[in-house]
Protein backbone atom coordinates (compact mmCIF):
# COMPACT_ATOMS: atom_id res chain seq x y z
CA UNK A 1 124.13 -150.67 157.66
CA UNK A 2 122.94 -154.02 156.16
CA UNK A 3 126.21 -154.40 154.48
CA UNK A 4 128.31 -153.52 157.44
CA UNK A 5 126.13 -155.65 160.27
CA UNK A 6 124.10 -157.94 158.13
CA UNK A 7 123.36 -160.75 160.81
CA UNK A 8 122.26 -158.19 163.39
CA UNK A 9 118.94 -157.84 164.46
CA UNK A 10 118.66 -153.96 164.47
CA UNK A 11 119.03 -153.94 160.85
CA UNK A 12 115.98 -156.15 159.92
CA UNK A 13 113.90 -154.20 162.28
CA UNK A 14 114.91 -150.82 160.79
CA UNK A 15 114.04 -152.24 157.89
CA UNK A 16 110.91 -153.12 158.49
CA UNK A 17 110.39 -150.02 160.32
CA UNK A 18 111.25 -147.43 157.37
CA UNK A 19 108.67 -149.32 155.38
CA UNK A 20 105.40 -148.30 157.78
CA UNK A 21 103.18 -145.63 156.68
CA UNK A 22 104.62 -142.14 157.77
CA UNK A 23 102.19 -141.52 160.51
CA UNK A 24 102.75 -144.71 162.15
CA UNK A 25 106.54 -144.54 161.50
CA UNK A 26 106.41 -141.14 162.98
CA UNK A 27 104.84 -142.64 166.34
CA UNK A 28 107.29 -145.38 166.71
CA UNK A 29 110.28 -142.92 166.18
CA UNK A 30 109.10 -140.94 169.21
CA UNK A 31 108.13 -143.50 171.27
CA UNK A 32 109.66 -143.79 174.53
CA UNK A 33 109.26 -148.16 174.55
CA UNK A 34 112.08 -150.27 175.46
CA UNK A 35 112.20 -151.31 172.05
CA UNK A 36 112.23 -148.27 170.23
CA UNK A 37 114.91 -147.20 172.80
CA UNK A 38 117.01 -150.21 171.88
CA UNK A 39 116.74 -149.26 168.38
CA UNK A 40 117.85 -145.93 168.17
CA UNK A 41 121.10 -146.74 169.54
CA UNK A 42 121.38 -148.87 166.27
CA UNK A 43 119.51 -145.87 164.43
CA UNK A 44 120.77 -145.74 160.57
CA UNK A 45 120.53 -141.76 160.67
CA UNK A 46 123.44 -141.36 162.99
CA UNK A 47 125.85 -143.03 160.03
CA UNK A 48 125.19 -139.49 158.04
CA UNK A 49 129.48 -139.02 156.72
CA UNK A 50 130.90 -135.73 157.83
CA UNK A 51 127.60 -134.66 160.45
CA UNK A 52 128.95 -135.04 163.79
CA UNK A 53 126.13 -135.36 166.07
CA UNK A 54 127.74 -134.49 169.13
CA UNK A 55 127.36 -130.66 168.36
CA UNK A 56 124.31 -129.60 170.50
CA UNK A 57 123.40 -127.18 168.38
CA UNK A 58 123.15 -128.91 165.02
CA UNK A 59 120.50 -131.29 166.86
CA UNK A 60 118.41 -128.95 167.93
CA UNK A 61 118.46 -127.29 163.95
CA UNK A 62 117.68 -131.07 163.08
CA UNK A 63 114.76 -131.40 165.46
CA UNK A 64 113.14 -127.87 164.70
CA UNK A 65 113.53 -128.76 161.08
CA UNK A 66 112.28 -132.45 161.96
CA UNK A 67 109.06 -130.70 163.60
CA UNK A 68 108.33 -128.62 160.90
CA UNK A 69 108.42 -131.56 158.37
CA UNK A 70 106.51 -133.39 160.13
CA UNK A 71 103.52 -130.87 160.69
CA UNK A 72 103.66 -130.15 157.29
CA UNK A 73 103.10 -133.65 156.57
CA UNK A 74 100.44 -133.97 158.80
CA UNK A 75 98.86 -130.69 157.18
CA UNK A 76 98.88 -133.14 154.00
CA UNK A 77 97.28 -135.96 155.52
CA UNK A 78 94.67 -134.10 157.12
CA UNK A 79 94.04 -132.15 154.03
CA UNK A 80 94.99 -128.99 155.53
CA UNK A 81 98.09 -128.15 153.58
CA UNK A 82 96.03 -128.11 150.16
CA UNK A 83 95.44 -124.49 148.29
CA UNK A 84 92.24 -123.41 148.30
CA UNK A 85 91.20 -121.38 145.24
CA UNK A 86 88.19 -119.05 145.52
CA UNK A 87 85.78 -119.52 143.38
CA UNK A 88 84.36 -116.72 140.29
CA UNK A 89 80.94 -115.14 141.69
């Protein structure tokens, strides 16, 4: 997208968006502000060749799939997701 509209606002802001840590990137992606409205109607994800995200039913696979993702990443950062190993008596 910076090649395409390189004087556009949007594009900065993604960018400095997509460099946050993942929780707080995570926040502002579901954030219902004006300005994180404003932005997704510039999002980068939609330029994805051949997905055509009009099909209902390919964005709900892509949110349950963006859900799960996310938890397990959040599993991560809480520690949760490690292996624990039990230990020889």
């Amino acid at each position: 997208m910076s090649l395409r509209f390189p004087d556009c606002s949007f594009v900065t802001d993604w960018e400095e968006l997509l460099r946050l840590p993942t929780r707080e990137l995570r926040t502002l992606l579901t954030s219902r502000s004006q300005n994180m409205k404003r932005l997704r109607l510039s999002s980068p994800f939609v330029t994805a060749e051949g997905v055509d995200f009009t099909d209902q039913t390919l964005r709900r696979r892509i949110r349950r799939a963006a859900k799960r993702i996310a938890a397990r990443g959040q599993r991560r950062e809480d520690g949760l997701g490690q292996h624990i190993r039990p230990t020889a008596a």
